[in-house]
N, C-alpha and C. Protein backbone atom coordinates (compact mmCIF):
# COMPACT_ATOMS: atom_id res chain seq x y z
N UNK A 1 20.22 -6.82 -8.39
CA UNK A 1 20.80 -5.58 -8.89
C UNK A 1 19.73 -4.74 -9.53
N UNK A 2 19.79 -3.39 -9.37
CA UNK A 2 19.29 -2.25 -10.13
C UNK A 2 19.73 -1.35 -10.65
N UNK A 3 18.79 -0.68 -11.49
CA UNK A 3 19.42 0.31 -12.20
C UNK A 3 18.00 1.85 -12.14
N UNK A 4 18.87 2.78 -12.38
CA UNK A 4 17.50 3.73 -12.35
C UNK A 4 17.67 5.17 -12.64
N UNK A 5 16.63 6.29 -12.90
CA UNK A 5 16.73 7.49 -13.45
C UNK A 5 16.35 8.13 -13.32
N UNK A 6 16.58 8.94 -12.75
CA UNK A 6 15.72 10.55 -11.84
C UNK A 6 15.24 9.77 -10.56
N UNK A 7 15.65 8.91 -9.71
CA UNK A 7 15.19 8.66 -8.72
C UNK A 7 16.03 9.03 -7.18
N UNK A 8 15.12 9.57 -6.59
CA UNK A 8 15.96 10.24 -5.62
C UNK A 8 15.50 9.51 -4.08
N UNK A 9 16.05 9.84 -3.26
CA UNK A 9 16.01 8.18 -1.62
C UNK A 9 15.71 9.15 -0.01
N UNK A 10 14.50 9.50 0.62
CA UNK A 10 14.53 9.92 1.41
C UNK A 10 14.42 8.81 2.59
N UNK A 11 15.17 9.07 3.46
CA UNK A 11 15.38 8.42 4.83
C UNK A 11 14.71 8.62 5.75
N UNK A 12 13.09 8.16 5.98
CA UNK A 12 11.63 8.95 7.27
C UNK A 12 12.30 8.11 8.77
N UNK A 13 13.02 8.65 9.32
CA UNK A 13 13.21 8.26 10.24
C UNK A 13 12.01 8.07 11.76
N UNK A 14 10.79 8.96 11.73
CA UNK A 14 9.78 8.11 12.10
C UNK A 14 9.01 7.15 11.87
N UNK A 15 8.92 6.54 10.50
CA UNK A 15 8.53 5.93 10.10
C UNK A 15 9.60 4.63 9.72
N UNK A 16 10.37 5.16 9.90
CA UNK A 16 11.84 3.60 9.62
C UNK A 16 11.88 2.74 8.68
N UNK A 17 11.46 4.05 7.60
CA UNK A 17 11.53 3.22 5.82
C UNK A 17 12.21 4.64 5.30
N UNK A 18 12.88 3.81 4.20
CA UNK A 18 13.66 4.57 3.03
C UNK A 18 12.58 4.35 1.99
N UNK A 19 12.20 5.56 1.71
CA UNK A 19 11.76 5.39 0.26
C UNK A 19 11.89 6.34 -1.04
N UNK A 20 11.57 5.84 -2.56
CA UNK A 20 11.81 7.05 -3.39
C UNK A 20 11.00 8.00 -3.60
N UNK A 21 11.37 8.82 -3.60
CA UNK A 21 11.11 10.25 -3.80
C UNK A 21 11.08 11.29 -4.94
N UNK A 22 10.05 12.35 -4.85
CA UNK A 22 10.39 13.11 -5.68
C UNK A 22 10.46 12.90 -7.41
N UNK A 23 9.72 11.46 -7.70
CA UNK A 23 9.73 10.85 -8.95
C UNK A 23 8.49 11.75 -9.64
N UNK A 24 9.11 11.86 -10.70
CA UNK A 24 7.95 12.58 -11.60
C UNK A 24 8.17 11.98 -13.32
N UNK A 25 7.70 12.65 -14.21
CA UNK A 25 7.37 11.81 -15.49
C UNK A 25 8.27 11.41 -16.04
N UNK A 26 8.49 10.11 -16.24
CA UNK A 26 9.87 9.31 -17.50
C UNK A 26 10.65 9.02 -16.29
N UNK A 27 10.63 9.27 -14.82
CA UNK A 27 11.60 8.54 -14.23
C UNK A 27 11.44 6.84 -13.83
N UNK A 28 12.13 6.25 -13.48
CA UNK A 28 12.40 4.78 -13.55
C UNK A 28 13.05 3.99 -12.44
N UNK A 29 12.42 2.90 -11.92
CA UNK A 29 13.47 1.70 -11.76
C UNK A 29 14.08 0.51 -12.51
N UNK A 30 14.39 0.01 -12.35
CA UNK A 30 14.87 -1.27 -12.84
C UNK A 30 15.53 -2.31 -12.07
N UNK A 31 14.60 -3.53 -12.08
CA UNK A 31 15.02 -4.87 -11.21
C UNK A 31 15.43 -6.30 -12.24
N UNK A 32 16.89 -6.35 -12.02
CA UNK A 32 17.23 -7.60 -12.93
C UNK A 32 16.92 -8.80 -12.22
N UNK A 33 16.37 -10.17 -13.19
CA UNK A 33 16.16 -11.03 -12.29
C UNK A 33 15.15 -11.18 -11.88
N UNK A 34 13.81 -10.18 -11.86
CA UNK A 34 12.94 -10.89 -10.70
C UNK A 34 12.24 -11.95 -11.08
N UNK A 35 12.24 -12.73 -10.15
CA UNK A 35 11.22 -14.14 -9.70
C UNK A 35 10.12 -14.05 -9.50
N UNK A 36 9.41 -14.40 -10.27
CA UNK A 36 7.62 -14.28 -10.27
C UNK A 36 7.51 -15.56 -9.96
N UNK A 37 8.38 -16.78 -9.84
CA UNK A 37 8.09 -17.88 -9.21
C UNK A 37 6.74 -18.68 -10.57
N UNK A 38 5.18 -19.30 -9.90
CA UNK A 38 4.54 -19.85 -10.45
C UNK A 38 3.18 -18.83 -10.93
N UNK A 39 3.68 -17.47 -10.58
CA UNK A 39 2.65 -16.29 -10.89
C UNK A 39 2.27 -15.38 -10.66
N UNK A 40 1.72 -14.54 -10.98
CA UNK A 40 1.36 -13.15 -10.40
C UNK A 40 0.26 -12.64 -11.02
N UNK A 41 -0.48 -12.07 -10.81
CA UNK A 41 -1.82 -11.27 -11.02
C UNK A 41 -2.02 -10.20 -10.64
N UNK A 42 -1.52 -9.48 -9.16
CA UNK A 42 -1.97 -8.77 -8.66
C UNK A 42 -0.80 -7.83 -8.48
N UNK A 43 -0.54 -6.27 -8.54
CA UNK A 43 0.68 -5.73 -8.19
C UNK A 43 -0.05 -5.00 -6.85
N UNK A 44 0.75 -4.48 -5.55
CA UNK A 44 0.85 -3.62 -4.51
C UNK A 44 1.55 -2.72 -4.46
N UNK A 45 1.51 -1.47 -3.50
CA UNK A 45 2.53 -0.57 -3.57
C UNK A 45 2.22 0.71 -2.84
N UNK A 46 2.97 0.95 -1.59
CA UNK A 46 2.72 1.68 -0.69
C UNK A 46 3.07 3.03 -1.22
N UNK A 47 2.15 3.97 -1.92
CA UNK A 47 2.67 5.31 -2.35
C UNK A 47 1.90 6.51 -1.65
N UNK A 48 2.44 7.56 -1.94
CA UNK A 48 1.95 9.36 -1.79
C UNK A 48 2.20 9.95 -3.28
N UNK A 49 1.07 10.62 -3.57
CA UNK A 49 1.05 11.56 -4.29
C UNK A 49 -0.06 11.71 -5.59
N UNK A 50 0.53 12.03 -6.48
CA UNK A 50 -0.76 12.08 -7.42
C UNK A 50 -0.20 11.25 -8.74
N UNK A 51 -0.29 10.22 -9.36
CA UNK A 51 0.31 9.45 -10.46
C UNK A 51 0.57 8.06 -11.04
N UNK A 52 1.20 7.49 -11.68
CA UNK A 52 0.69 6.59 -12.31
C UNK A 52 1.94 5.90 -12.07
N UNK A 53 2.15 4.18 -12.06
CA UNK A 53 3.14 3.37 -12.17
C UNK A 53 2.58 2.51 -12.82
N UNK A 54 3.86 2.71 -14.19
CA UNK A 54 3.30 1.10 -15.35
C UNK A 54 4.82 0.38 -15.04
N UNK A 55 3.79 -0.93 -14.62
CA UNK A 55 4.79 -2.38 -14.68
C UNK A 55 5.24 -2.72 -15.98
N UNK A 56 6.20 -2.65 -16.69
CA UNK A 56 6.96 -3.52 -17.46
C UNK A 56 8.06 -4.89 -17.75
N UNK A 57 8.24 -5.70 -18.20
CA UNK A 57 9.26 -6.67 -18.26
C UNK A 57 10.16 -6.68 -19.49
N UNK A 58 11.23 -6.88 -18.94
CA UNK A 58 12.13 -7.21 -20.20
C UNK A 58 12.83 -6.29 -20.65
N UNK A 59 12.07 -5.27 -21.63
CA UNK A 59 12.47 -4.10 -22.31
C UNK A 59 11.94 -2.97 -21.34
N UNK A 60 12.57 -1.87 -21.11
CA UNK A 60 11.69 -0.25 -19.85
C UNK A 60 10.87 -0.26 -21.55
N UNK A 61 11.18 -0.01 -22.58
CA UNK A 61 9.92 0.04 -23.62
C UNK A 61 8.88 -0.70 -24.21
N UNK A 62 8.76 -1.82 -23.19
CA UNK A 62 7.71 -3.00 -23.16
C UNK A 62 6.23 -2.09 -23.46
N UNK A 63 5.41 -2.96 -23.56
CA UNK A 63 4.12 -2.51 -23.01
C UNK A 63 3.72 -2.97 -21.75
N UNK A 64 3.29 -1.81 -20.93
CA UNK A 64 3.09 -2.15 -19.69
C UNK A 64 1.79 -3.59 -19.24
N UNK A 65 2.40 -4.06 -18.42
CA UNK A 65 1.66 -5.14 -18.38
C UNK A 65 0.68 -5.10 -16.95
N UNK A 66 0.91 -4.21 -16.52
CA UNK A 66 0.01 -3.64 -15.34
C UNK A 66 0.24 -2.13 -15.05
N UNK A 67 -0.58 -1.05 -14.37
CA UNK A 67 -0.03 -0.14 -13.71
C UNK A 67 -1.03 0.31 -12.49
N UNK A 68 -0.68 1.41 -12.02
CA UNK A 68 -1.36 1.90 -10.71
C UNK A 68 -1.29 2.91 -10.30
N UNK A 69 -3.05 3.68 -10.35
CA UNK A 69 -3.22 4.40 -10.54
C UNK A 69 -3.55 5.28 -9.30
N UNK A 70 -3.25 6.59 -8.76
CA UNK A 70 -3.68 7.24 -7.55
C UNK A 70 -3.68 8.39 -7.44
N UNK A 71 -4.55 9.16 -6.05
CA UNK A 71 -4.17 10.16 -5.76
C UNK A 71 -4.57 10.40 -4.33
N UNK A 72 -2.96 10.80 -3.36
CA UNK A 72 -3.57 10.83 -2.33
C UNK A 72 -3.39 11.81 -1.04
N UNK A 73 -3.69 12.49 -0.35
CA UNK A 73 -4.19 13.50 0.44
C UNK A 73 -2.09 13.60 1.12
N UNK A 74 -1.19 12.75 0.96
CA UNK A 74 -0.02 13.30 1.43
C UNK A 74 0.72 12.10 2.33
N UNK A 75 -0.59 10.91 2.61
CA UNK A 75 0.25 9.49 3.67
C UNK A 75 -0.02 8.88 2.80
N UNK A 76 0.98 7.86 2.84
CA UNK A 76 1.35 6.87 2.37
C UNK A 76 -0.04 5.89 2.38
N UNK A 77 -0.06 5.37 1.28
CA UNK A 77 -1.06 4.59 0.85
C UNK A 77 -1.02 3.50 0.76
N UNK A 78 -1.99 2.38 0.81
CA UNK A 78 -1.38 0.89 -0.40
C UNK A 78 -2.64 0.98 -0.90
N UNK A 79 -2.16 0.94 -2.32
CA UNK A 79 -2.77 0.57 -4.01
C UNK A 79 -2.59 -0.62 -4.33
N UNK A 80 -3.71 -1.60 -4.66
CA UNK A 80 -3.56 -2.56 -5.35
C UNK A 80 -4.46 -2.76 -6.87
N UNK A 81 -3.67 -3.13 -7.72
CA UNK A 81 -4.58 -3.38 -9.12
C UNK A 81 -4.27 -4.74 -9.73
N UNK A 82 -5.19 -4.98 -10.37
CA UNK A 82 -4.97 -6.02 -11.38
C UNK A 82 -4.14 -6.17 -11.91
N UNK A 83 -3.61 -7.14 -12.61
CA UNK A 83 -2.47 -6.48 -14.04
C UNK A 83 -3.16 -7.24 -14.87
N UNK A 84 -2.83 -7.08 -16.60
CA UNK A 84 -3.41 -7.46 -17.68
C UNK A 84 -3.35 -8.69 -17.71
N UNK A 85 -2.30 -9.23 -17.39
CA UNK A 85 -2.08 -11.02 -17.67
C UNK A 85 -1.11 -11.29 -16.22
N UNK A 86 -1.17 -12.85 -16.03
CA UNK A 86 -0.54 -13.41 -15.10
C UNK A 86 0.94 -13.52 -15.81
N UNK A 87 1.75 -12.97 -15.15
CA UNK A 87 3.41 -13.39 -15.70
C UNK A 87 4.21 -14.12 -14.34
N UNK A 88 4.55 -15.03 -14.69
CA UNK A 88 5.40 -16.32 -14.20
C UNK A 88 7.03 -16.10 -15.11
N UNK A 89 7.53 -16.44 -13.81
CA UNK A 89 9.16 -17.25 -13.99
C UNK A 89 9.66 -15.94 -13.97
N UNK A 90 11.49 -15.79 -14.33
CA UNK A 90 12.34 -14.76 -14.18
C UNK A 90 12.32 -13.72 -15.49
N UNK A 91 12.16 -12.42 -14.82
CA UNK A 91 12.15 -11.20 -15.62
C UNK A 91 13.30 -9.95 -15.47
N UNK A 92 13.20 -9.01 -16.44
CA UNK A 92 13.64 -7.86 -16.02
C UNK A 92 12.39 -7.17 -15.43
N UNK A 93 12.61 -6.22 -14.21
CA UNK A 93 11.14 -6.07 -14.18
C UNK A 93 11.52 -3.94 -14.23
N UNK A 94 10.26 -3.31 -14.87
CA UNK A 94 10.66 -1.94 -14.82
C UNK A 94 9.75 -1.15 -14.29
N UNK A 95 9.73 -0.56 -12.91
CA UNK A 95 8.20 0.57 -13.07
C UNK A 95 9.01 2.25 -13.79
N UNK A 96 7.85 2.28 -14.21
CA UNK A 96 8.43 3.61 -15.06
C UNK A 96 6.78 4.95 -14.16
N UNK A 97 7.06 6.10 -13.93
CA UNK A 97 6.65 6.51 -13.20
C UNK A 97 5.98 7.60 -13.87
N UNK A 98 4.99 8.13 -14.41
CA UNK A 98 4.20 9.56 -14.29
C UNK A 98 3.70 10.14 -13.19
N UNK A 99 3.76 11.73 -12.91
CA UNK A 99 3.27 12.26 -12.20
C UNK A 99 4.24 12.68 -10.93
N UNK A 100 3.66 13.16 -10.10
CA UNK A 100 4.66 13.47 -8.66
C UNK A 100 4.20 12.89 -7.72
N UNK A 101 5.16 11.61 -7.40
CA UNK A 101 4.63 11.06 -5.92
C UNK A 101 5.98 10.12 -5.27
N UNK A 102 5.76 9.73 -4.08
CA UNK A 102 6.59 9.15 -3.25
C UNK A 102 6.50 7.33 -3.63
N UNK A 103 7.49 6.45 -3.54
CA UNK A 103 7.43 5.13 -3.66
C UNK A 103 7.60 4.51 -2.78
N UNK A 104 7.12 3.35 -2.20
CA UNK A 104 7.75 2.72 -1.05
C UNK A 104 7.80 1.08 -1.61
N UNK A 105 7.04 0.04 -0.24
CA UNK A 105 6.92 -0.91 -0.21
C UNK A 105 6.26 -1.29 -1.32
N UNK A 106 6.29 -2.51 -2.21
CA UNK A 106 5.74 -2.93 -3.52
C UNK A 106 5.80 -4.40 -2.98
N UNK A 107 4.38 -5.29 -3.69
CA UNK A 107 4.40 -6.64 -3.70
C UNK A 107 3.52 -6.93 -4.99
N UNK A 108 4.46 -8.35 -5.47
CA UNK A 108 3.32 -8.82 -6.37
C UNK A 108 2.32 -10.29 -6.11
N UNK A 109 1.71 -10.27 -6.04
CA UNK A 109 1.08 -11.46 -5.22
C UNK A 109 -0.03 -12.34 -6.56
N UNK A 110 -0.53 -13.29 -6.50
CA UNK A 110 -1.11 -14.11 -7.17
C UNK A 110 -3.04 -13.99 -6.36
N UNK A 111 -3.58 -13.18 -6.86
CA UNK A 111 -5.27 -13.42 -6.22
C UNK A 111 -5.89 -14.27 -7.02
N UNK A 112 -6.48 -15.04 -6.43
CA UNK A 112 -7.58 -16.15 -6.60
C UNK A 112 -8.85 -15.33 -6.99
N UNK A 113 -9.29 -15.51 -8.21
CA UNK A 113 -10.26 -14.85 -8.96
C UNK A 113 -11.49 -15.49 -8.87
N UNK A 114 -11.55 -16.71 -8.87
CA UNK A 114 -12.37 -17.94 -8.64
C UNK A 114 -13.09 -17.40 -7.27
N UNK A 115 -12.45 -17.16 -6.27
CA UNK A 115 -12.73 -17.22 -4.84
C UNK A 115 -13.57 -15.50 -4.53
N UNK A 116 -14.08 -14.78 -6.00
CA UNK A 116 -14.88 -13.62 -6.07
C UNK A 116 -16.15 -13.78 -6.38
């Protein structure tokens, strides 16, 4: 389940993804539940535009525990960043959004730091 605020859903029918749209400053998602399983380190996230997404848990007024930063010429991108700490097991999870840009596909994945 989700919840969310100022977020709006365009349908790219050449491209055969729904994604959000039109997000600009203080707007939001919200994912109850998510499973980080045995970890995470790394966030992904297929975006357009010019702006910022901070990862939060728990509280949308957490301190962000990762975000991601971009700017890009109008196609869809993938951004990947660090996040501050590895978070494991079940969360609320929140991206909260600055700036004007498009959202799509998101992953959080676990990178092997050792293996740099």
């Amino acid at each position: 389940a989700h919840t969310e605020a100022g977020v709006q859903y365009y349908d790219d029918k050449e491209l055969g993804t729904i994604f959000a749209a039109g997000l600009s400053d203080g707007d939001w998602i919200g994912i109850k539940n998510a499973d980080f399983g045995g970890g995470a380190n790394s966030f992904a996230a297929s975006v357009r535009g010019n702006g910022i997404i901070e990862i939060r848990l728990d509280d949308i007024d957490s301190e962000p525990v990762g975000e991601l930063q971009f700017k890009t010429d109008g196609e869809l991108v993938n951004v990947t960043n660090k996040l501050t700490k590895k978070i494991s097991g079940v969360h609320d999870l929140y991206f909260v959004f600055g700036g004007n840009m498009s959202f799509d596909r998101w992953q959080f994945t676990y990178l092997d730091e050792s293996a740099e």
